[in-house]
C-alpha atoms as a PDB file:
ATOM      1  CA  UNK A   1      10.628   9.531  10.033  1.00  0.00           C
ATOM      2  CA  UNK A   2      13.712   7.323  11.606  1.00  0.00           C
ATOM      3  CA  UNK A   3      15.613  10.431  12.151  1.00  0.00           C
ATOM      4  CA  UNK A   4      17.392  10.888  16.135  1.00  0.00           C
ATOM      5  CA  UNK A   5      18.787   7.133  15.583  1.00  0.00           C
ATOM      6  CA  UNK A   6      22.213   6.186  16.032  1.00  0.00           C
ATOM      7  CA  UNK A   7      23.963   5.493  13.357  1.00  0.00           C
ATOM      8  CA  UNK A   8      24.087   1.494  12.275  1.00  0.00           C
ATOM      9  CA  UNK A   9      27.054  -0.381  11.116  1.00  0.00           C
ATOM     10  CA  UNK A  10      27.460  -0.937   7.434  1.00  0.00           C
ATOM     11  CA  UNK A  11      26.092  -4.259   6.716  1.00  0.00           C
ATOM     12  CA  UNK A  12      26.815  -5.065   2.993  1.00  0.00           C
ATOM     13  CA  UNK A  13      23.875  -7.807   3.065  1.00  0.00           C
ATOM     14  CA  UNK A  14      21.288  -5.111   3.675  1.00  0.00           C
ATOM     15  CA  UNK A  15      19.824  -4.422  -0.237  1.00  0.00           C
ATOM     16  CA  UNK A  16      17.309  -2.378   1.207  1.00  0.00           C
ATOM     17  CA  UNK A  17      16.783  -0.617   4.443  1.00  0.00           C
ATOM     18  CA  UNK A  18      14.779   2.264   5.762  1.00  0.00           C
ATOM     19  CA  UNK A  19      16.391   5.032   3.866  1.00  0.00           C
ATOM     20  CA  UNK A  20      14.390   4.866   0.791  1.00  0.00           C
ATOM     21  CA  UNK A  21      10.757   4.542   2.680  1.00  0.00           C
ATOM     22  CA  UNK A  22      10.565   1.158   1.113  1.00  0.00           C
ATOM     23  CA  UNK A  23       7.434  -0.792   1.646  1.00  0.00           C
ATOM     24  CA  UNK A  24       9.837  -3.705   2.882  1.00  0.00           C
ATOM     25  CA  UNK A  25      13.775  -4.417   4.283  1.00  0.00           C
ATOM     26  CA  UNK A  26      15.053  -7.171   1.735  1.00  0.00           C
ATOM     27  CA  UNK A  27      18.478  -8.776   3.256  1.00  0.00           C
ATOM     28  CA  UNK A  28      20.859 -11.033   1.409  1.00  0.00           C
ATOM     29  CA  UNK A  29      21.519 -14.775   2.300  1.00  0.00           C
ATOM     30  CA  UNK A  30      23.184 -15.490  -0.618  1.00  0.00           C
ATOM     31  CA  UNK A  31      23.746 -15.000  -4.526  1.00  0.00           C
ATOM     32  CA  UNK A  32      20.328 -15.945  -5.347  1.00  0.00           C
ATOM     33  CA  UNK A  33      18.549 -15.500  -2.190  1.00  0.00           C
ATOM     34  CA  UNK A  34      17.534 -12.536   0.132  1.00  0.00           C
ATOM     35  CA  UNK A  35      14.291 -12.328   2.805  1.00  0.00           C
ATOM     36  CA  UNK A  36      11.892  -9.669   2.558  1.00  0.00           C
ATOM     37  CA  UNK A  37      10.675  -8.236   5.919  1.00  0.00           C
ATOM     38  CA  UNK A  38       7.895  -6.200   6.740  1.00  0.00           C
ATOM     39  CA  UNK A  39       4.925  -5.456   9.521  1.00  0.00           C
ATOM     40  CA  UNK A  40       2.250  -3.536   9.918  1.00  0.00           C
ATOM     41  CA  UNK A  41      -1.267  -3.320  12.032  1.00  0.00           C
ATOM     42  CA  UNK A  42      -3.564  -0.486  11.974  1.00  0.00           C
ATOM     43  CA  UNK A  43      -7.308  -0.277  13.872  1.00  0.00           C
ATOM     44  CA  UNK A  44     -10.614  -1.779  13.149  1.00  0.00           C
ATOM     45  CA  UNK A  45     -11.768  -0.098   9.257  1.00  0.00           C
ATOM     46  CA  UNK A  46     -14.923  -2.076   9.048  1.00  0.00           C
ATOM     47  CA  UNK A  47     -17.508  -3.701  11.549  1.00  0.00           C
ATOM     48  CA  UNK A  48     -17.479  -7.201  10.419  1.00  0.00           C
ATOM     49  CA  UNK A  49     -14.465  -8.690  12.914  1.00  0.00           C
ATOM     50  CA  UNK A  50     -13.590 -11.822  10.482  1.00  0.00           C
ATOM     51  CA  UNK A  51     -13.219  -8.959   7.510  1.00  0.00           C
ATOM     52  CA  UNK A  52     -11.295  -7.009   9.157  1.00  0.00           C
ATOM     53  CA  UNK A  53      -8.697  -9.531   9.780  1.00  0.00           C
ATOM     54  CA  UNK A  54      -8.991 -10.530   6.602  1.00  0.00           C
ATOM     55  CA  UNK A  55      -7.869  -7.214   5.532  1.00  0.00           C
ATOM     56  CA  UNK A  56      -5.257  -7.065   7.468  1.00  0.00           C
ATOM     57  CA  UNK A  57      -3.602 -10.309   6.930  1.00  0.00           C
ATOM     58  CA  UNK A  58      -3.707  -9.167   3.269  1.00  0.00           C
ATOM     59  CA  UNK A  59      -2.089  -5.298   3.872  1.00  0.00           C
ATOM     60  CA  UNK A  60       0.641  -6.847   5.679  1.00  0.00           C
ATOM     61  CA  UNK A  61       1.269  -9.166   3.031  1.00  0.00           C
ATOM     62  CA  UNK A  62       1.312  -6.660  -0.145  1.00  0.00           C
ATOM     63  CA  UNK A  63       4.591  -4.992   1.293  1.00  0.00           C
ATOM     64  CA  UNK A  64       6.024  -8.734   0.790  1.00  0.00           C
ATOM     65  CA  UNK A  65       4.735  -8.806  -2.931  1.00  0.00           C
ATOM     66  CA  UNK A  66       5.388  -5.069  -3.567  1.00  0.00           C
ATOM     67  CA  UNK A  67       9.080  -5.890  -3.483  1.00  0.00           C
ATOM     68  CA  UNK A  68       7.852  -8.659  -6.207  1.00  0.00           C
ATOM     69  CA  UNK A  69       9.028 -11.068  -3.159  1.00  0.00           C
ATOM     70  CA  UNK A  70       7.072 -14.231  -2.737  1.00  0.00           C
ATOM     71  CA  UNK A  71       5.769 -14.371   1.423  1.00  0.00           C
ATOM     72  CA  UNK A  72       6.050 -17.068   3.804  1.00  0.00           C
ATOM     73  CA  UNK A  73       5.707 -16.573   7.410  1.00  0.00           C
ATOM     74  CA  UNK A  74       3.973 -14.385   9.803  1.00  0.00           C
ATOM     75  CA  UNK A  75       3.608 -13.064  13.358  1.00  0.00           C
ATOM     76  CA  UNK A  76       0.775 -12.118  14.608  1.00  0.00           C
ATOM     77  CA  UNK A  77       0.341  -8.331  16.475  1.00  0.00           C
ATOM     78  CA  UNK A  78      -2.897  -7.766  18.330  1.00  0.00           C
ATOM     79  CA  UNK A  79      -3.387  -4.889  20.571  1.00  0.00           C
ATOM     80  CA  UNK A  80      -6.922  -5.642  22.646  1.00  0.00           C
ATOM     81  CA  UNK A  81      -8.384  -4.804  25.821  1.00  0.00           C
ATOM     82  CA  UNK A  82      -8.865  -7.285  28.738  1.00  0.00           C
ATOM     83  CA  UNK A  83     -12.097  -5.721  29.697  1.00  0.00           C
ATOM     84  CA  UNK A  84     -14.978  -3.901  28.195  1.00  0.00           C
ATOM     85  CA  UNK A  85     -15.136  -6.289  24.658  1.00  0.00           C
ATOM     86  CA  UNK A  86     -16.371 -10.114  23.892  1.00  0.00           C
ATOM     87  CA  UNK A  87     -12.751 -11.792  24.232  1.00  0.00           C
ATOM     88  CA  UNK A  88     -14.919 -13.722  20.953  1.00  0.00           C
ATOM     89  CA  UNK A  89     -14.459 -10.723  18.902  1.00  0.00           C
ATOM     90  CA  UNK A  90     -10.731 -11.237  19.133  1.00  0.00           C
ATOM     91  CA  UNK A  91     -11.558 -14.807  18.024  1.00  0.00           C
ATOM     92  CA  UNK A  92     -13.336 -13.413  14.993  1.00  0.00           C
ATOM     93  CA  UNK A  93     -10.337 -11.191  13.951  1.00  0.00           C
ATOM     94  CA  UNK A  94      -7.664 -13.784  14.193  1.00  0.00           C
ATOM     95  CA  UNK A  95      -9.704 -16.629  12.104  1.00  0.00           C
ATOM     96  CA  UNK A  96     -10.378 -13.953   9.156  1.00  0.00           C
ATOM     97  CA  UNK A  97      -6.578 -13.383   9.154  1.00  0.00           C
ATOM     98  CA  UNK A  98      -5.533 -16.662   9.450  1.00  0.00           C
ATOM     99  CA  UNK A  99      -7.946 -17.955   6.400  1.00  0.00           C
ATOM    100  CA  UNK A 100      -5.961 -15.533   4.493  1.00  0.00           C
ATOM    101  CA  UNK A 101      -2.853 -16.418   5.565  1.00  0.00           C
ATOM    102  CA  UNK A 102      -3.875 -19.796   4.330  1.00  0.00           C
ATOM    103  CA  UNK A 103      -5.267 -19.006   1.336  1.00  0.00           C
ATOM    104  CA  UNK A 104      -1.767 -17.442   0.202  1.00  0.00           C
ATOM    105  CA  UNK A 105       0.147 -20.194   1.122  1.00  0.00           C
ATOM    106  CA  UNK A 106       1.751 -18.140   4.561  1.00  0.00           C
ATOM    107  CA  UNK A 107       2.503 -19.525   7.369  1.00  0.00           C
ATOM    108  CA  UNK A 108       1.528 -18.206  11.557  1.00  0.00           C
ATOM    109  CA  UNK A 109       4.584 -19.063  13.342  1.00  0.00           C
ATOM    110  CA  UNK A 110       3.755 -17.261  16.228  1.00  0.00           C
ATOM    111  CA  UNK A 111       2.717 -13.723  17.511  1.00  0.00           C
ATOM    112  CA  UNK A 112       2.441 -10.890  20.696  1.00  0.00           C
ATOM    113  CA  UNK A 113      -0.499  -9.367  22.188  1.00  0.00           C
ATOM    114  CA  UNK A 114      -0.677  -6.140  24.334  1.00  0.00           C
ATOM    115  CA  UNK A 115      -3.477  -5.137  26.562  1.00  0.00           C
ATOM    116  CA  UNK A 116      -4.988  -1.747  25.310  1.00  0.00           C
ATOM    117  CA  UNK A 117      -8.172  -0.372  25.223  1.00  0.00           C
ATOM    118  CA  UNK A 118      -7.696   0.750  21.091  1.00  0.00           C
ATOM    119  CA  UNK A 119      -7.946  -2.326  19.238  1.00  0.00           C
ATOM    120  CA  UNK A 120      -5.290  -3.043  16.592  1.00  0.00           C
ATOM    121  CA  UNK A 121      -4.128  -5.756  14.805  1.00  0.00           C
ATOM    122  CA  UNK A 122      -1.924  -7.008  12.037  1.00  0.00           C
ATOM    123  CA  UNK A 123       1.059  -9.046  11.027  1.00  0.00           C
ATOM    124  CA  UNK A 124       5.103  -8.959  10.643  1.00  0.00           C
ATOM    125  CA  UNK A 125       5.748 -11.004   7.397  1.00  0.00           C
ATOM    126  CA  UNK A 126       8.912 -12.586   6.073  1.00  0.00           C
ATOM    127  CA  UNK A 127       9.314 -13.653   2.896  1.00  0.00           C
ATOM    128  CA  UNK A 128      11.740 -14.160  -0.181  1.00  0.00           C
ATOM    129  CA  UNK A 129      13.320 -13.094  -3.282  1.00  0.00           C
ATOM    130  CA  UNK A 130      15.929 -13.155  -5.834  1.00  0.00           C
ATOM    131  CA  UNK A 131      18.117 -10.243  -5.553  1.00  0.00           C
ATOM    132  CA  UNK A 132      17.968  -9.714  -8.801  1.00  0.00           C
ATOM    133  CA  UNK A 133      14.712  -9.413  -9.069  1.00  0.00           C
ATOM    134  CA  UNK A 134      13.450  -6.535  -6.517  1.00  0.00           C
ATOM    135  CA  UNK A 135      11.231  -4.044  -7.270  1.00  0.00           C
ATOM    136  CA  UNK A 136      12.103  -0.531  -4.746  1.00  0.00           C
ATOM    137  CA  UNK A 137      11.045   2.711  -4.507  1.00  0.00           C
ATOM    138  CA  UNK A 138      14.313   3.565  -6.403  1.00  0.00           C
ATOM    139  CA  UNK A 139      13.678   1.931  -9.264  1.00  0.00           C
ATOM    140  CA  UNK A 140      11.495   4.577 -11.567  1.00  0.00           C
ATOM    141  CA  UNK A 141      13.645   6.449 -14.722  1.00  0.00           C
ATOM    142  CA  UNK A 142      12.464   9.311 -16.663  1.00  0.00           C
ATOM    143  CA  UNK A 143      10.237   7.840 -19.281  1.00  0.00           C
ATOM    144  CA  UNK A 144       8.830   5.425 -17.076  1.00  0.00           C
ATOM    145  CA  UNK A 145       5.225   4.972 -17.116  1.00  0.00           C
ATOM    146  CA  UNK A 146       2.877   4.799 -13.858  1.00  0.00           C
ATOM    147  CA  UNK A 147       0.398   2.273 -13.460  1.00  0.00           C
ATOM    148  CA  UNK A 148      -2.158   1.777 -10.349  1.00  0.00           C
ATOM    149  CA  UNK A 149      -3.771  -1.444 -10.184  1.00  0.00           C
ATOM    150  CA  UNK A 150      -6.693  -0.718  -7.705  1.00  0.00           C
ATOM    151  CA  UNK A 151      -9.326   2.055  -7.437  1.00  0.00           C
ATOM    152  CA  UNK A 152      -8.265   4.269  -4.664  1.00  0.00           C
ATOM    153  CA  UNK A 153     -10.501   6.041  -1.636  1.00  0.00           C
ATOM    154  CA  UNK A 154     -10.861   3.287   1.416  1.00  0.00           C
ATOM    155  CA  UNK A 155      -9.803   6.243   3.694  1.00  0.00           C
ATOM    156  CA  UNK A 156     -12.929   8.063   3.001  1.00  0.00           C
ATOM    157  CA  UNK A 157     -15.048   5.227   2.978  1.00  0.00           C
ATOM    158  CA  UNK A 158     -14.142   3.998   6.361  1.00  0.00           C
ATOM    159  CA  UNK A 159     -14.663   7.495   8.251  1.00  0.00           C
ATOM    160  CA  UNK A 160     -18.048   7.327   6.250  1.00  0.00           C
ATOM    161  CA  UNK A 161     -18.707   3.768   8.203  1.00  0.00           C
ATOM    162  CA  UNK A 162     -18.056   5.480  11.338  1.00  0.00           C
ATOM    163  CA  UNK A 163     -20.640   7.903  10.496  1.00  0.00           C
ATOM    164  CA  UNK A 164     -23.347   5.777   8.910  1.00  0.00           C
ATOM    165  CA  UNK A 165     -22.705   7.659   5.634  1.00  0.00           C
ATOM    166  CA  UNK A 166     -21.252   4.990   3.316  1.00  0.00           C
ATOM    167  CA  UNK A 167     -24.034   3.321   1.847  1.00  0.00           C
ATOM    168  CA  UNK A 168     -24.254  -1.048   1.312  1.00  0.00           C
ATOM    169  CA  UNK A 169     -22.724  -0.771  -2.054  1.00  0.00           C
ATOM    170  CA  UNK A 170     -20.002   1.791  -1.281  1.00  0.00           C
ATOM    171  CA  UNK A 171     -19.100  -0.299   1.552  1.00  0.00           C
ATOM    172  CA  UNK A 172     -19.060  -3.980  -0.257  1.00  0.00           C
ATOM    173  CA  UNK A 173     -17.374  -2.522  -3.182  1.00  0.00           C
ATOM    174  CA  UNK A 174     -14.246  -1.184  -0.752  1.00  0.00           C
ATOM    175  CA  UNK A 175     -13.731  -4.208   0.682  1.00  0.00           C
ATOM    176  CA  UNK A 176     -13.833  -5.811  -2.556  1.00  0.00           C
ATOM    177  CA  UNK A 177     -10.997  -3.848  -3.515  1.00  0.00           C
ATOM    178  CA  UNK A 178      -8.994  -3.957  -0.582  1.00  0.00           C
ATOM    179  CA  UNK A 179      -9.812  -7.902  -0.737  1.00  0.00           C
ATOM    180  CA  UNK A 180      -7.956  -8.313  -3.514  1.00  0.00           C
ATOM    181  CA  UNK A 181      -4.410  -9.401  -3.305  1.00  0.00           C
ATOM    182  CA  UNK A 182      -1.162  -7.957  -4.727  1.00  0.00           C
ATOM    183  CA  UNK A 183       0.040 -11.571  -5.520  1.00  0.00           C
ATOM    184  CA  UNK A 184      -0.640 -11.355  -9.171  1.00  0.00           C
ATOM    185  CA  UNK A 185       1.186  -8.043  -9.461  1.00  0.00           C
ATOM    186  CA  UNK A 186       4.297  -9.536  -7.539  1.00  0.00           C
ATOM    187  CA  UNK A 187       3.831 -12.139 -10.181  1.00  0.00           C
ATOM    188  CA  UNK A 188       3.414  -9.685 -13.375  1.00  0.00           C
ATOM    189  CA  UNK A 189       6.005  -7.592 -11.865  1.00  0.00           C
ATOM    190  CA  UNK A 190       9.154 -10.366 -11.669  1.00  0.00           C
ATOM    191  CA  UNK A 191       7.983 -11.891 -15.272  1.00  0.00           C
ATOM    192  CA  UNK A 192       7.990  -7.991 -16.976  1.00  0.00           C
ATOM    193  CA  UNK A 193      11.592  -7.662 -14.624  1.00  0.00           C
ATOM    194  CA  UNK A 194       9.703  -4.260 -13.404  1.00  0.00           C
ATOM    195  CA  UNK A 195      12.345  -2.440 -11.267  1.00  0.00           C
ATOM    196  CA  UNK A 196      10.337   0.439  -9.657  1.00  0.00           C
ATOM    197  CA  UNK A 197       6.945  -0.404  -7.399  1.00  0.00           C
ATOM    198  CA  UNK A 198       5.424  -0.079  -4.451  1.00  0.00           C
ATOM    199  CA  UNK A 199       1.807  -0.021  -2.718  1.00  0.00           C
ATOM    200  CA  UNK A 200      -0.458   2.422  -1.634  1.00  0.00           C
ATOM    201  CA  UNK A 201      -1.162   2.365   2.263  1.00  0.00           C
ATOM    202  CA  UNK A 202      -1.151   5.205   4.356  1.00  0.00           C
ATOM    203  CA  UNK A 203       0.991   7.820   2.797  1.00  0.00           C
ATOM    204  CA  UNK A 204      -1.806   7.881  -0.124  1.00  0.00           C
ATOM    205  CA  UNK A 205      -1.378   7.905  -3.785  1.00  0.00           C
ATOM    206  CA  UNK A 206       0.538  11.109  -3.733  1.00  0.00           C
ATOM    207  CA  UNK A 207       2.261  10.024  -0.442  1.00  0.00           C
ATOM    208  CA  UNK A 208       3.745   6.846  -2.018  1.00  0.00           C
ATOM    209  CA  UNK A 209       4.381   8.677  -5.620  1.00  0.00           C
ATOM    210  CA  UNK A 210       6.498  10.721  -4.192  1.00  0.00           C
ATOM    211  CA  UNK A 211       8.331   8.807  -2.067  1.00  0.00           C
ATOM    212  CA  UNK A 212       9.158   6.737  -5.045  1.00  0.00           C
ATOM    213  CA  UNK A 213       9.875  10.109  -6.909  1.00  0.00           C
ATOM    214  CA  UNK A 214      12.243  11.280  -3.679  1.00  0.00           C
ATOM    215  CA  UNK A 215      14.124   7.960  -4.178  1.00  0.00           C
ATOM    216  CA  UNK A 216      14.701   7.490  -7.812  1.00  0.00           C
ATOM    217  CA  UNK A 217      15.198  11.270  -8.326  1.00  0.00           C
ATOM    218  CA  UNK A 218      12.635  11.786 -10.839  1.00  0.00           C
ATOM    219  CA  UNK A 219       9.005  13.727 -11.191  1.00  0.00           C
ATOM    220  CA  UNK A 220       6.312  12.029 -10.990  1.00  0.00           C
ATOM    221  CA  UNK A 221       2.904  13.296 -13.067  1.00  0.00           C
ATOM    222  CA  UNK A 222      -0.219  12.088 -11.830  1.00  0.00           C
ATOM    223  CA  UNK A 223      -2.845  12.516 -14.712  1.00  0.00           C
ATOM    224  CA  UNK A 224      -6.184  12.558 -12.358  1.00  0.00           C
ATOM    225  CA  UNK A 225      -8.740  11.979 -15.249  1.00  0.00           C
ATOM    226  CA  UNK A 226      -6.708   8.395 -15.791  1.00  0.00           C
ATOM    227  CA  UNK A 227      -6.726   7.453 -11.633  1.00  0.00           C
ATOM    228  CA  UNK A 228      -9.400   5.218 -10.608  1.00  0.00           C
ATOM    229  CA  UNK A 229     -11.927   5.937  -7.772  1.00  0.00           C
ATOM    230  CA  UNK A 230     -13.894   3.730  -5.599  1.00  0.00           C
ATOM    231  CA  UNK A 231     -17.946   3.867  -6.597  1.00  0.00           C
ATOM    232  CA  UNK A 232     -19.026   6.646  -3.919  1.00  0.00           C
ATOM    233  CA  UNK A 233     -15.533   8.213  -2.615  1.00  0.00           C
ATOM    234  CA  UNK A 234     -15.874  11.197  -4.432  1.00  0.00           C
ATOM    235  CA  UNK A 235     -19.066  11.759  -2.745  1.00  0.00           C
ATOM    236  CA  UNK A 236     -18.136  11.146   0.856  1.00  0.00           C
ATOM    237  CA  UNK A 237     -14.837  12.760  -0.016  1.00  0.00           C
ATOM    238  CA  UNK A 238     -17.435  15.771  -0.862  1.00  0.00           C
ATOM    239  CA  UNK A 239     -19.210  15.441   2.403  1.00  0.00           C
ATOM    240  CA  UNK A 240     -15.842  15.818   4.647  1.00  0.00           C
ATOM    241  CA  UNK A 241     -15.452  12.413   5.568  1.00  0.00           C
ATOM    242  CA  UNK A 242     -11.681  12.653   5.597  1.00  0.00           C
ATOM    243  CA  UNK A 243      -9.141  10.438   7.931  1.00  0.00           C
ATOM    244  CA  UNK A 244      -6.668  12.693  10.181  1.00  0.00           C
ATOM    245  CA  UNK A 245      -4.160  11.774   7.840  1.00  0.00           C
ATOM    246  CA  UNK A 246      -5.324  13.835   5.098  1.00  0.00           C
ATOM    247  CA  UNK A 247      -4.095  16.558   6.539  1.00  0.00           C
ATOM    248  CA  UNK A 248      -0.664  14.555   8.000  1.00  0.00           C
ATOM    249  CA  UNK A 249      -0.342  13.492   4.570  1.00  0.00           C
ATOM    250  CA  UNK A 250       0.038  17.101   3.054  1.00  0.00           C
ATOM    251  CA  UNK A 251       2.291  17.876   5.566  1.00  0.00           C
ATOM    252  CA  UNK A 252       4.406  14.939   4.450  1.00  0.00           C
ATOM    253  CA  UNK A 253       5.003  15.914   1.240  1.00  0.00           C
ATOM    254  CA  UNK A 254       4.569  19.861   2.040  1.00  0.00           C
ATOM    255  CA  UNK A 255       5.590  22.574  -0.948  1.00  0.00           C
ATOM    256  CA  UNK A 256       7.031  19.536  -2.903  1.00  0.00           C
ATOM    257  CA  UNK A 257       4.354  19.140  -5.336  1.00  0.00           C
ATOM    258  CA  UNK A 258       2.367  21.025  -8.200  1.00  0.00           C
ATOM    259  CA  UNK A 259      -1.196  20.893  -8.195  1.00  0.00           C
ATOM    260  CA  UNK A 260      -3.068  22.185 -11.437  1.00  0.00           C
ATOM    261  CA  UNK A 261      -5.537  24.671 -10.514  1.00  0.00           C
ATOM    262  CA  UNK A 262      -8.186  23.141 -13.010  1.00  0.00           C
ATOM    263  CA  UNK A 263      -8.412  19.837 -10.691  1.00  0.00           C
ATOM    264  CA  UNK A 264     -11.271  19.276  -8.747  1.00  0.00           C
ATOM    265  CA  UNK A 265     -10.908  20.035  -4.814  1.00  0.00           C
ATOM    266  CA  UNK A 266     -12.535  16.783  -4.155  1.00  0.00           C
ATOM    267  CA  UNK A 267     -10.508  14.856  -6.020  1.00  0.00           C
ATOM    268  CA  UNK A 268      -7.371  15.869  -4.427  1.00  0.00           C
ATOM    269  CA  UNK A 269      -8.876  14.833  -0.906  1.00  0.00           C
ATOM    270  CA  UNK A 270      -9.019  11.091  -2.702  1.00  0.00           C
ATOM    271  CA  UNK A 271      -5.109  11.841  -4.032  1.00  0.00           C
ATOM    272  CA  UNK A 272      -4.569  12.487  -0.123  1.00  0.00           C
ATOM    273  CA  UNK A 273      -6.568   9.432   1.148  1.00  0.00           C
ATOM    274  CA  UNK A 274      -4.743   7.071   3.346  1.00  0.00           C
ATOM    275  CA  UNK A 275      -5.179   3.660   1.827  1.00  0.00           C
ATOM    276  CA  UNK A 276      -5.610  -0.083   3.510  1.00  0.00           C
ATOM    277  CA  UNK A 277      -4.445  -2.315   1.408  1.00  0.00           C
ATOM    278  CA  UNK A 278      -4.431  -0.523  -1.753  1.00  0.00           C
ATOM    279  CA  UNK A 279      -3.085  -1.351  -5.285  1.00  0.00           C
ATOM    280  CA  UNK A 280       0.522  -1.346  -6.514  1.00  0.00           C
ATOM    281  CA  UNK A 281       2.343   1.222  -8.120  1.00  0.00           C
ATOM    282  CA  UNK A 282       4.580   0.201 -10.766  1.00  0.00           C
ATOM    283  CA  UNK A 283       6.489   2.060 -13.002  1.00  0.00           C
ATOM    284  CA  UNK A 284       7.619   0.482 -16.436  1.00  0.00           C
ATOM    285  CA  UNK A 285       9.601   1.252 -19.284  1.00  0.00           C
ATOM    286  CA  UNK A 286       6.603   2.500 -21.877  1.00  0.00           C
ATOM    287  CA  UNK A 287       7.296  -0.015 -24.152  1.00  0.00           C
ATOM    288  CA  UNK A 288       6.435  -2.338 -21.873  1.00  0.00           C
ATOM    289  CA  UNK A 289       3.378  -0.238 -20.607  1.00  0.00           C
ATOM    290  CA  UNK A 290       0.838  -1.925 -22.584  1.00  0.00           C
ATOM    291  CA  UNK A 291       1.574  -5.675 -22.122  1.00  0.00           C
ATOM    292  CA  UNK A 292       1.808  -5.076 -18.701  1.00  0.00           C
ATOM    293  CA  UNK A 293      -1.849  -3.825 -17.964  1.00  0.00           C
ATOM    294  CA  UNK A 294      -3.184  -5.903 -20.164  1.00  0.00           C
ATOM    295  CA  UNK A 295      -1.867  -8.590 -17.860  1.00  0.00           C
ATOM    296  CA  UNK A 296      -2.869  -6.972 -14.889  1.00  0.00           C
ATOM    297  CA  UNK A 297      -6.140  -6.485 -16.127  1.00  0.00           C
ATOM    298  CA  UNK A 298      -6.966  -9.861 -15.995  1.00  0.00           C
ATOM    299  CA  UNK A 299      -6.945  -9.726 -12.144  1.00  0.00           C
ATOM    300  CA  UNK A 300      -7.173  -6.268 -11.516  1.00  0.00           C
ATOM    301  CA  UNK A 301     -10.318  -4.641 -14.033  1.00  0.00           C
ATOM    302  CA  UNK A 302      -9.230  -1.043 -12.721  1.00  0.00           C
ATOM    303  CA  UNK A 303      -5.641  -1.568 -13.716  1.00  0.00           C
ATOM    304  CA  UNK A 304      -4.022   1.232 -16.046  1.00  0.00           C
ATOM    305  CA  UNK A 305      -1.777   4.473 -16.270  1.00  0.00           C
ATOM    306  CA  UNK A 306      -2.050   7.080 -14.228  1.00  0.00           C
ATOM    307  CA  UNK A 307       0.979   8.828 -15.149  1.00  0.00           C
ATOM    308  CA  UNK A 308       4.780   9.189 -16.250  1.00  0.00           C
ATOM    309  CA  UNK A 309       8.256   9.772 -14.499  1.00  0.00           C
ATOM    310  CA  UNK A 310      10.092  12.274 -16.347  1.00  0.00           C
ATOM    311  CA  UNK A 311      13.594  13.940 -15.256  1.00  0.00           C
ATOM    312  CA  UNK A 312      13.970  15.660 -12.090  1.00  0.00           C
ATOM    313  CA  UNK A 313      11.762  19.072 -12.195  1.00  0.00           C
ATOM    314  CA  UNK A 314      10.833  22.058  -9.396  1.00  0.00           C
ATOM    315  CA  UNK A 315       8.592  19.439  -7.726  1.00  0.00           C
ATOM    316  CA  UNK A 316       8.892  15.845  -7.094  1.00  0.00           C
ATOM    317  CA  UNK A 317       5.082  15.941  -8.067  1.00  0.00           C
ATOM    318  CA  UNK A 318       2.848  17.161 -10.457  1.00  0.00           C
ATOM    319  CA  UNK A 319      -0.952  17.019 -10.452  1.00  0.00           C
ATOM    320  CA  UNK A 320      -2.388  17.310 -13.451  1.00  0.00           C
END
């Protein structure tokens, strides 16, 4: 994605850059201290402006607790036009994001806006962590199990909003999901020393399973009965309301993955699903498995595994 770039110098305090498709950078300070970095902005997913900031206050801040890091700052990014929309709206959008960045104890240090006629807004977010304590892409081994904490299919959901096809429920019960903060699993993660995670965004489940795969070296299985589905994404995944990125997203991972034959067409589109602020993916040592979603559990209901990392196979995926 970063290829064309000059090379960088070697800079022994970088723990993790871009190489891995981490969800973060992490750089050292010290012994016992490195800062997480991270941003990210995306357009307008629901109609309500003060959600939508909401939600993405909270996207840009699950890269930060992905790593298991602990967030502190942010910058604001908006991208708005001068003309053409109630300057209000903007208003709307930044007090959503900056209740959330309350609520989680970050703090607005400043920000940029650009003048553009596609509205988009987010956050860059610095945080910290012990160096001993990140959780990477890198980090899954062959007997590892796979856990998702949140129901996935927000990508559907929102092309069904543009539409009119996503019904009250479908709608409240998305933003419920992508509502609810990675903080606990950052949390859960550093006290069960988890070494492999990261979160679902835009790459989709499959996306972000096998970037994880690509970077520890490993196969990931995805057992579909086991992943959890928003109420209603099936449905609009049925009636074709799919995000351009379902088809980016295939291309991303291309012949790298095995998809059973027996799984349902439908389904897969959900696999493929760009997500906004979707759950973490966290692979554990199975012995650990069972503590861990129990704990999880008690913040995320839909928590639970999805699959297994086993050694290195034909595909860096497999569908089952």
């Amino acid at each position: 994605m970063l290829s064309g770039l000059p090379p960088q110098p070697k800079d022994e305090n970088v723990l993790i850059g871009f190489d891995k498709a981490d969800d973060a950078g992490v750089y050292q300070l010290r012994d016992d201290l490195a800062i997480v970095q991270t941003v990210d902005f995306f357009t307008p997913i629901v109609d309500d402006p003060s959600v939508y900031g909401q939600i993405a206050a909270l996207n840009s801040i699950n890269d930060v607790w992905a790593m298991a890091g602990t967030p502190l700052t942010a910058l604001a990014i908006t991208c708005f036009p001068k003309k053409g929309v109630d300057p209000a709206i903007l208003g709307e959008i930044m007090r959503g994001g900056q209740e959330t960045l309350n609520k989680y104890g970050v703090t607005l240090i400043g920000g940029h806006s650009v003048d553009s006629e596609q509205i988009m807004f987010g956050y860059a977010v610095t945080g910290v962590i012990d160096p001993g304590k990140i959780a990477s892409n890198a980090g899954a081994r062959p007997g590892d199990v796979i856990i998702l904490t949140k129901p996935i299919g927000t990508g559907v959901i929102s092309t069904g909003i543009k539409f009119g096809k996503a019904s009250d429920d479908v709608v409240a019960a998305s933003v419920e999901t992508m509502m609810t903060p990675g903080k606990f699993a950052a949390e859960a993660m550093r006290e069960f020393e988890v070494k492999g995670a990261t979160d679902v965004t835009g790459f989709a489940l499959v996306g972000h399973a096998w970037e994880m795969a690509k970077a520890s070296e490993v196969t990931i299985e995805i057992d579909t009965a086991s992943v959890p589905l928003i109420e209603g994404a099936l449905e609009l995944a049925a009636a074709g309301m799919l995000t351009s990125a379902d088809k980016t997203n295939r291309e991303y991972i291309g012949e790298d993955i095995q998809i059973a034959e027996r799984v349902d067409n439908n389904l897969v589109k959900l696999l493929f699903d760009p997500q906004t602020a979707g759950g973490m993916l966290i692979s554990v040592a199975g012995d650990k498995a069972s503590a861990l979603v129990s704990k999880l559990r008690a913040y995320y209901p839909y928590a639970g595994i999805v699959g297994r990392a086993l050694k290195l196979d034909e595909a860096s995926i497999l569908v089952r």
